[in-house]
Protein backbone atom coordinates (compact mmCIF):
# COMPACT_ATOMS: atom_id res chain seq x y z
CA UNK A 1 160.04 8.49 -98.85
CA UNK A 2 160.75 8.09 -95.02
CA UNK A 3 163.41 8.51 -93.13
CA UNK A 4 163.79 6.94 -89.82
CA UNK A 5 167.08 8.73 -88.82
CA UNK A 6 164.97 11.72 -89.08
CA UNK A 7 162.20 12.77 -86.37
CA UNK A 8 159.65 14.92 -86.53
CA UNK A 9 156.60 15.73 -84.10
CA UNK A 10 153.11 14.77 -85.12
CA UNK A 11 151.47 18.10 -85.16
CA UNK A 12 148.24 15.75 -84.63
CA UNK A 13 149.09 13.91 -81.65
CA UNK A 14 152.89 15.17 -80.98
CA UNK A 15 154.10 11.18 -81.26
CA UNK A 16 158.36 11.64 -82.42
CA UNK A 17 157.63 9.64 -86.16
CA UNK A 18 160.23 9.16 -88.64
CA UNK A 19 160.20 12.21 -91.51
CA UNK A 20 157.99 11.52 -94.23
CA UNK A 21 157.82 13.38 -97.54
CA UNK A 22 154.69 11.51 -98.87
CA UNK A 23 151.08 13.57 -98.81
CA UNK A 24 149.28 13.84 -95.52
CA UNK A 25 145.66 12.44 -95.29
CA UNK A 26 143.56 14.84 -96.69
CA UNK A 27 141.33 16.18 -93.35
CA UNK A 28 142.71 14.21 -90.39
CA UNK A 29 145.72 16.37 -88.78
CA UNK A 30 148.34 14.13 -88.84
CA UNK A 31 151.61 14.06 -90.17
CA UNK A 32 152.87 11.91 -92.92
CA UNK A 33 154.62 10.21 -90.78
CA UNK A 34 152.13 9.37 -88.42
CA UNK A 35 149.68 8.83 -90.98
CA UNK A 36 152.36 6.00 -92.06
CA UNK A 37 152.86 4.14 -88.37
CA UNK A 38 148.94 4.11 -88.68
CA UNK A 39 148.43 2.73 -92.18
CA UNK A 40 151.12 0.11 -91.30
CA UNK A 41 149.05 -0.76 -87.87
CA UNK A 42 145.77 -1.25 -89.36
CA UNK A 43 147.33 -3.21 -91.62
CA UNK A 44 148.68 -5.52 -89.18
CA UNK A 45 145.50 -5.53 -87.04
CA UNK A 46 143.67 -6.96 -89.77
CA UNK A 47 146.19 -9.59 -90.64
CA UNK A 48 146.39 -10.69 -87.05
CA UNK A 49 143.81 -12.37 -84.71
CA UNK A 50 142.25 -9.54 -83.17
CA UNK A 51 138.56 -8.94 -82.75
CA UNK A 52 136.80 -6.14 -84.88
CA UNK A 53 136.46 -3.91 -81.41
CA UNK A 54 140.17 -3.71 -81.39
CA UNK A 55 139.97 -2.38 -84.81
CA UNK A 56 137.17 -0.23 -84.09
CA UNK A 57 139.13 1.12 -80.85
CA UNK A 58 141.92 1.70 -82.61
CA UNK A 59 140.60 3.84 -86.11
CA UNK A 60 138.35 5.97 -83.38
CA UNK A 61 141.11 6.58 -81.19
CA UNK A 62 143.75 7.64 -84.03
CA UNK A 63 141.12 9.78 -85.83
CA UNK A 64 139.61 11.70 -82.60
CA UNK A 65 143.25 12.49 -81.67
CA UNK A 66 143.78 14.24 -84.87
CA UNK A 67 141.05 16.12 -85.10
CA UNK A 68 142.98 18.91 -88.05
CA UNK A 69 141.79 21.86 -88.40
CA UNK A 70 137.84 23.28 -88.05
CA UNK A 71 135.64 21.86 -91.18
CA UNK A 72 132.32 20.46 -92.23
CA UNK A 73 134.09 17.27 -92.62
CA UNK A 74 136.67 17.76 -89.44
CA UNK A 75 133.44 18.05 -87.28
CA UNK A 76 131.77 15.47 -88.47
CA UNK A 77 134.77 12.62 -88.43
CA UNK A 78 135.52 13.98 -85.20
CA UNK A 79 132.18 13.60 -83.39
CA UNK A 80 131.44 10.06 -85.22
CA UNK A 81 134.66 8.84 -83.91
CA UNK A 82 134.28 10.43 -80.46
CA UNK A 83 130.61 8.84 -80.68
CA UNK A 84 132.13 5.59 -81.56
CA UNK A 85 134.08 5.56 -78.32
CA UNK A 86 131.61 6.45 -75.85
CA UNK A 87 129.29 3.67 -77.13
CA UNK A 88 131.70 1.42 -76.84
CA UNK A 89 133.79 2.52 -73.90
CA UNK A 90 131.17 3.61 -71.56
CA UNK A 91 127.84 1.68 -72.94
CA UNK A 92 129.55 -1.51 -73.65
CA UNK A 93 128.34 -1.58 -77.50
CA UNK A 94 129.53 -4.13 -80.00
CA UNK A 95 132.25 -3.08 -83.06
CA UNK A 96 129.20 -3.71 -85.82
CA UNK A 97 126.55 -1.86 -83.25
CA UNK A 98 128.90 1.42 -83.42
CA UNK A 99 129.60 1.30 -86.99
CA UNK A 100 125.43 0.50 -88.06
CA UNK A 101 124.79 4.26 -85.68
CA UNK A 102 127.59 6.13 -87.84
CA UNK A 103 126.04 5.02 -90.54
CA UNK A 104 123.15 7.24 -89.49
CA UNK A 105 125.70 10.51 -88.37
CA UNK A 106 123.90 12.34 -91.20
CA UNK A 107 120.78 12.79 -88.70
CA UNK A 108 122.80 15.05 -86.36
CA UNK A 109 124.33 17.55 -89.38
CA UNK A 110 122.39 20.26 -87.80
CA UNK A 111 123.85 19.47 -83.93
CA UNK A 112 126.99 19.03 -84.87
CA UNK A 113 129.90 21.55 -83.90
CA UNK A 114 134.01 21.77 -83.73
CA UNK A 115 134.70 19.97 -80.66
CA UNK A 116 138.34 22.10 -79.40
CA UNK A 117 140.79 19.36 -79.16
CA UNK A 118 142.61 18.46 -75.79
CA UNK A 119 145.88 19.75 -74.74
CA UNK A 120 148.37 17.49 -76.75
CA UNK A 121 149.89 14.23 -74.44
CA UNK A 122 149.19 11.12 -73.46
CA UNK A 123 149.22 7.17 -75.58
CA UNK A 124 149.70 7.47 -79.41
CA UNK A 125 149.59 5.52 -82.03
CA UNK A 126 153.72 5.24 -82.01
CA UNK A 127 152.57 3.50 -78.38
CA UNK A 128 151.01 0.78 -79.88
CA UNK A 129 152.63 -0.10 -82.82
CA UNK A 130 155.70 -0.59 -80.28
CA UNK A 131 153.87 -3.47 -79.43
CA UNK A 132 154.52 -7.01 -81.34
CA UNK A 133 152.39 -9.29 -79.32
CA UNK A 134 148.83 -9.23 -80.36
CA UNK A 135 147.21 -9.96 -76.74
CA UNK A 136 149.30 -6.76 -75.41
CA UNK A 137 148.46 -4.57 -78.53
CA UNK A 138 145.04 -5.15 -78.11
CA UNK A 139 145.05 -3.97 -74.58
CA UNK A 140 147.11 -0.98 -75.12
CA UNK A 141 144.43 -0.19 -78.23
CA UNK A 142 141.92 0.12 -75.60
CA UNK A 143 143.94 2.20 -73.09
CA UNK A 144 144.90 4.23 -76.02
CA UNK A 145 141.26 4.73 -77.20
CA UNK A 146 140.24 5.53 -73.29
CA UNK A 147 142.90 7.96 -72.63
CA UNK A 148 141.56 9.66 -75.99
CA UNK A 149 138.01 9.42 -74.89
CA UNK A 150 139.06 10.75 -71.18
CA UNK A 151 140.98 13.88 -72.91
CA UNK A 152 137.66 15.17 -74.29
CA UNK A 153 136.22 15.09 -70.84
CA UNK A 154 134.77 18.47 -70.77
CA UNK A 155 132.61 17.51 -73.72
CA UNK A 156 130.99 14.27 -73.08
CA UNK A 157 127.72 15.83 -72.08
CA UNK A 158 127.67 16.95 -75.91
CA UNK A 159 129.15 13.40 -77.11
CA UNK A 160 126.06 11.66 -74.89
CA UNK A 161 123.39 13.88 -76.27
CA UNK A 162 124.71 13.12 -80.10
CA UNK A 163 124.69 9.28 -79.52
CA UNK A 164 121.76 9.03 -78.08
CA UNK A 165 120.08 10.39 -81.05
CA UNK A 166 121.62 7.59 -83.09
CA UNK A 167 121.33 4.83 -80.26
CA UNK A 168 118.82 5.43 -77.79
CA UNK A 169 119.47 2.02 -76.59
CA UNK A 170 122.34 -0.47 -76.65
């Protein structure tokens, strides 16, 4: 049940979402709320004309910025996702290119470590899903999924190194 007279803060990203009493995903830290404005944004992304990079931007974005709490399964969502967006952000990659090299995140297992998440700020998910027009939604995806990608700044080096094993070349 959800109650948009009453607010709560994301704990994942610290968007204001409406109270939610349903369970939250499983691993990704977000609130049932949030988890909800998400849910209800994919779905609409994948009713509407967008292209599959939107898409892409947009599940990346939402799951790096809600990293939860340290896991085998935290890490390695975290760093496919953060992966995800550097090879598509900053090496131009296609949607299907991106997906095909997580497909192969099991090669880094022994590489991979908890990535501390960013100070909490910035674009949201709430952000978007303010948006109604398509054209304008898809742009804010990707200024969403940048900001994300920016707020890990101090571990791109270790982002790079990762990808590269699963896409020496784009």
């Amino acid at each position: 049940m959800m109650s948009d007279s009453v607010k709560t803060s994301c704990y994942g990203c610290s968007a204001l979402v409406a109270a939610c009493e349903t369970q939250p995903h499983p691993y990704i830290g977000a609130s049932p709320g949030c988890w909800r404005v998400y849910t209800d944004l994919l779905g609409k992304l994948h009713a509407a004309p967008v292209d599959a990079l939107t898409t892409r931007l947009a599940v990346d974005a939402y799951a790096a910025q809600h990293p939860g709490v340290e896991g085998p399964q935290q890490i390695r969502s975290v760093a496919g996702h953060l992966i995800a967006l550097h090879l598509v952000l900053e090496r131009n990659a296609e949607s299907e290119f991106a997906t095909r090299c997580l497909g192969r995140l099991s090669e880094l297992r022994d590489r991979l470590v908890w990535l501390d998440p960013p100070t909490l700020g910035g674009l949201t998910v709430v952000d978007v899903a303010a948006r109604h027009d398509m054209h304008i939604r898809a742009g804010i995806v990707r200024e969403w999924a940048t900001n994300v990608w920016d707020s890990r700044r101090k571990h791109h080096n270790r982002i790079r190194d990762w990808a590269i094993v699963l896409a020496p070349t784009t």
